[in-house]
C-alpha atoms as a PDB file:
ATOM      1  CA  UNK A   1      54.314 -71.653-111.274  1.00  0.00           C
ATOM      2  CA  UNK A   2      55.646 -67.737-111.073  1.00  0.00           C
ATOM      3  CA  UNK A   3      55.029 -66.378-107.957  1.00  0.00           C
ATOM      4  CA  UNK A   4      52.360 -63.354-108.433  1.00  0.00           C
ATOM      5  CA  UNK A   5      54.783 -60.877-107.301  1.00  0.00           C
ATOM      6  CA  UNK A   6      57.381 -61.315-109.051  1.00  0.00           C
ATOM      7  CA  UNK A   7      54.781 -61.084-112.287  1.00  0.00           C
ATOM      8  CA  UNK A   8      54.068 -57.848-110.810  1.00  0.00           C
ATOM      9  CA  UNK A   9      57.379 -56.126-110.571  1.00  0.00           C
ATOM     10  CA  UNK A  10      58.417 -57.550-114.309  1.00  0.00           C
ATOM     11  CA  UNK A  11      55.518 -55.670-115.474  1.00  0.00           C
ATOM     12  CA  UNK A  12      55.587 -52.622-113.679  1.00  0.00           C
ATOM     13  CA  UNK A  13      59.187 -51.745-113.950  1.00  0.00           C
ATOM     14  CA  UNK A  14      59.911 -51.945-110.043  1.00  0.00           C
ATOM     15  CA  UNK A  15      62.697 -53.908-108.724  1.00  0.00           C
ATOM     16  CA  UNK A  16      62.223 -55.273-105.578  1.00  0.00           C
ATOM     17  CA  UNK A  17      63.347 -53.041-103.438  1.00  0.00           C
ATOM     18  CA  UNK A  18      60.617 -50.728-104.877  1.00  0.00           C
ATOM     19  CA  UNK A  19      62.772 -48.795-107.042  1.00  0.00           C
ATOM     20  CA  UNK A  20      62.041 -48.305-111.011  1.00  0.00           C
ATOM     21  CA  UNK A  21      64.417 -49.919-113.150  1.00  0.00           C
ATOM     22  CA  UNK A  22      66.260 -47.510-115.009  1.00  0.00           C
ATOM     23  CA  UNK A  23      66.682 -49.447-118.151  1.00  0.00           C
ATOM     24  CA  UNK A  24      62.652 -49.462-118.538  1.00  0.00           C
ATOM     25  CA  UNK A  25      62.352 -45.548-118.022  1.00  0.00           C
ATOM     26  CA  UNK A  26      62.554 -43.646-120.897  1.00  0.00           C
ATOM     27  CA  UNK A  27      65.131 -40.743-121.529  1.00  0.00           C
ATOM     28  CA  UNK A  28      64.544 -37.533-119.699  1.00  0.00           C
ATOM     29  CA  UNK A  29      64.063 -34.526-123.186  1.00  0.00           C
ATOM     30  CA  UNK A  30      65.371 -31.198-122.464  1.00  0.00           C
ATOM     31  CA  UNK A  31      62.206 -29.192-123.653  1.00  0.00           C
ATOM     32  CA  UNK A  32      64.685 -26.624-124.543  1.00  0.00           C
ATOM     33  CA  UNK A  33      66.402 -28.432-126.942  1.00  0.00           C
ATOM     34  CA  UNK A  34      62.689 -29.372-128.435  1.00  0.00           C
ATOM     35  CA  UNK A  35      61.915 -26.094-128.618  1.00  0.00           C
ATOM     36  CA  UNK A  36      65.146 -24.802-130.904  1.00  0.00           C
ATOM     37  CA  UNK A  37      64.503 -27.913-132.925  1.00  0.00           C
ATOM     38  CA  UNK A  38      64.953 -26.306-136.344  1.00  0.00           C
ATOM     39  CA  UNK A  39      63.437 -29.565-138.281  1.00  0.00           C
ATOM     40  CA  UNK A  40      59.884 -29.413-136.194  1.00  0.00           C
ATOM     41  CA  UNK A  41      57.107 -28.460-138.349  1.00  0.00           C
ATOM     42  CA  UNK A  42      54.576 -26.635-137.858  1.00  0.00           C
ATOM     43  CA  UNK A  43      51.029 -27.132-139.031  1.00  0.00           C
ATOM     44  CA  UNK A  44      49.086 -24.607-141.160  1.00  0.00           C
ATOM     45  CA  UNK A  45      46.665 -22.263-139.369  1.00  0.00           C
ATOM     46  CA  UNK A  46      43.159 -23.376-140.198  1.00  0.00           C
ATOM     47  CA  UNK A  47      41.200 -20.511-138.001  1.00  0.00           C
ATOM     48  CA  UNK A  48      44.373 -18.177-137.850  1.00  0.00           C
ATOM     49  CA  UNK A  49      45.409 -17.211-134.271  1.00  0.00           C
ATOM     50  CA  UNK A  50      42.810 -20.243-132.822  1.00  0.00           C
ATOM     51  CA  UNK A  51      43.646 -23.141-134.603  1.00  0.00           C
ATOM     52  CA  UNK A  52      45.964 -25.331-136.314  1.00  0.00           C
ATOM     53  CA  UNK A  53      45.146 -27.912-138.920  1.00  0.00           C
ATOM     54  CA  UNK A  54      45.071 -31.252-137.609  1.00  0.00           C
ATOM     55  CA  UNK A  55      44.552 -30.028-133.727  1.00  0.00           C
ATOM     56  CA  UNK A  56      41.105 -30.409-132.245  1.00  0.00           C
ATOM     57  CA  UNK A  57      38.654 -27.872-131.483  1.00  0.00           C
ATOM     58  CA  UNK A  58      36.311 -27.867-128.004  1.00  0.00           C
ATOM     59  CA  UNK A  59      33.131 -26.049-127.989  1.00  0.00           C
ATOM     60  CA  UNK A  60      31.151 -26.688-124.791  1.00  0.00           C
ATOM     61  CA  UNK A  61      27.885 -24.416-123.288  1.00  0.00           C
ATOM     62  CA  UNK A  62      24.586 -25.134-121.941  1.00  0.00           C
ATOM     63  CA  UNK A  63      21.907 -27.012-123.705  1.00  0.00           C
ATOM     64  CA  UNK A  64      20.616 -24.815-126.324  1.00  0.00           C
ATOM     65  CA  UNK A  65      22.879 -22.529-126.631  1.00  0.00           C
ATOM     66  CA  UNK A  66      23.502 -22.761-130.132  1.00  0.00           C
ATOM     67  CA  UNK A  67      26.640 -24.462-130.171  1.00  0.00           C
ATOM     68  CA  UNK A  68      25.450 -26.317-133.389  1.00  0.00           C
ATOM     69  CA  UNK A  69      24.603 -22.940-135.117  1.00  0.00           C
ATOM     70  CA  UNK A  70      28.200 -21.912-133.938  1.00  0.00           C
ATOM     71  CA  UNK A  71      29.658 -24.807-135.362  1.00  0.00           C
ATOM     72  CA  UNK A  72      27.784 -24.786-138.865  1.00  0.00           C
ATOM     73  CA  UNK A  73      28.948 -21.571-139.541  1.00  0.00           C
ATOM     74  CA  UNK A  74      32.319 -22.186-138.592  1.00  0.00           C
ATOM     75  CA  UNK A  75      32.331 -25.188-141.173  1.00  0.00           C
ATOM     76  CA  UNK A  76      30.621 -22.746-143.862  1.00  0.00           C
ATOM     77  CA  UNK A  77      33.449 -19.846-142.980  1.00  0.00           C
ATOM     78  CA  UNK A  78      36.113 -22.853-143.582  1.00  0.00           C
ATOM     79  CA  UNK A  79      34.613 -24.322-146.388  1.00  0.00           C
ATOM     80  CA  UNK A  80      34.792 -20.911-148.334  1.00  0.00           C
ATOM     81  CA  UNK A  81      37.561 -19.580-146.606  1.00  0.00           C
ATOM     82  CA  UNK A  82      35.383 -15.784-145.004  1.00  0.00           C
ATOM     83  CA  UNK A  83      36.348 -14.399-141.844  1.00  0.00           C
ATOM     84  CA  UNK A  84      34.351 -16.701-138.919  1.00  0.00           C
ATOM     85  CA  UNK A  85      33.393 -14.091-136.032  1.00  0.00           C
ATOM     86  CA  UNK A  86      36.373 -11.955-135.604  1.00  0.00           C
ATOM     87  CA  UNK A  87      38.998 -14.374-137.258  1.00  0.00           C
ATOM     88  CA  UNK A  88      40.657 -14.941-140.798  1.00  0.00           C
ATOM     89  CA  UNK A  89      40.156 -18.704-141.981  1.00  0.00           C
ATOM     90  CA  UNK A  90      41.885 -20.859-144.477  1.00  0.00           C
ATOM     91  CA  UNK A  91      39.558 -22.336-146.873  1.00  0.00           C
ATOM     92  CA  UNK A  92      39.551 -26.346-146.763  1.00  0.00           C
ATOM     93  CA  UNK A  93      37.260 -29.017-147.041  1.00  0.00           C
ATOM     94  CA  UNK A  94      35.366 -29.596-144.995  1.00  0.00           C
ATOM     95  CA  UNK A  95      33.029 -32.386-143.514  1.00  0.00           C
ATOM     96  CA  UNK A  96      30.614 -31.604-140.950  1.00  0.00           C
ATOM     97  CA  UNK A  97      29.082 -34.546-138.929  1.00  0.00           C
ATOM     98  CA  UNK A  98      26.753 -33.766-135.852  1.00  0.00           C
ATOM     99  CA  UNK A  99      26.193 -36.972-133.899  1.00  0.00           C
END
């Protein structure tokens, strides 16, 4: 039978000593080397100057604030590809689902 401790440092990645094992860390990325990475791409503006396609999108207020209304209209600015409040828009599909 394994002793439980020893279970417990295999799957944490500490030696006993307390330590990490450097063979289960992964390499340290110089985020200025990510940055000036010339094959990066990216994604198309979907709400230009707000939002990227693919990225999520948080809307959060009060209870009846019309958040929904918000929404819907943001879908119909998308889905035609109009100016939503202040902002140009790339027209898309575009599948609204309010759970």
């Amino acid at each position: 039978m394994i002793p439980l401790q020893q279970v417990v440092e295999e799957a944490s990645g500490i030696d006993a000593n307390g330590k990490p094992e450097a063979d289960r860390l992964p390499e340290i990325e110089n985020a200025s080397a990510l940055m000036g990475d010339e094959t990066a791409i990216i994604p198309p503006e979907l709400i230009h100057g707000v939002r990227h396609q693919g990225c999520k999108l948080i809307v959060g207020s009060s209870s009846k604030a019309r958040k929904t209304w918000l929404l819907m209209n943001l879908a119909m600015s998308v889905a035609t590809g109009t100016r939503w409040l202040k902002w140009d828009t790339a027209q898309r599909r575009v599948c609204y689902i309010n759970f």
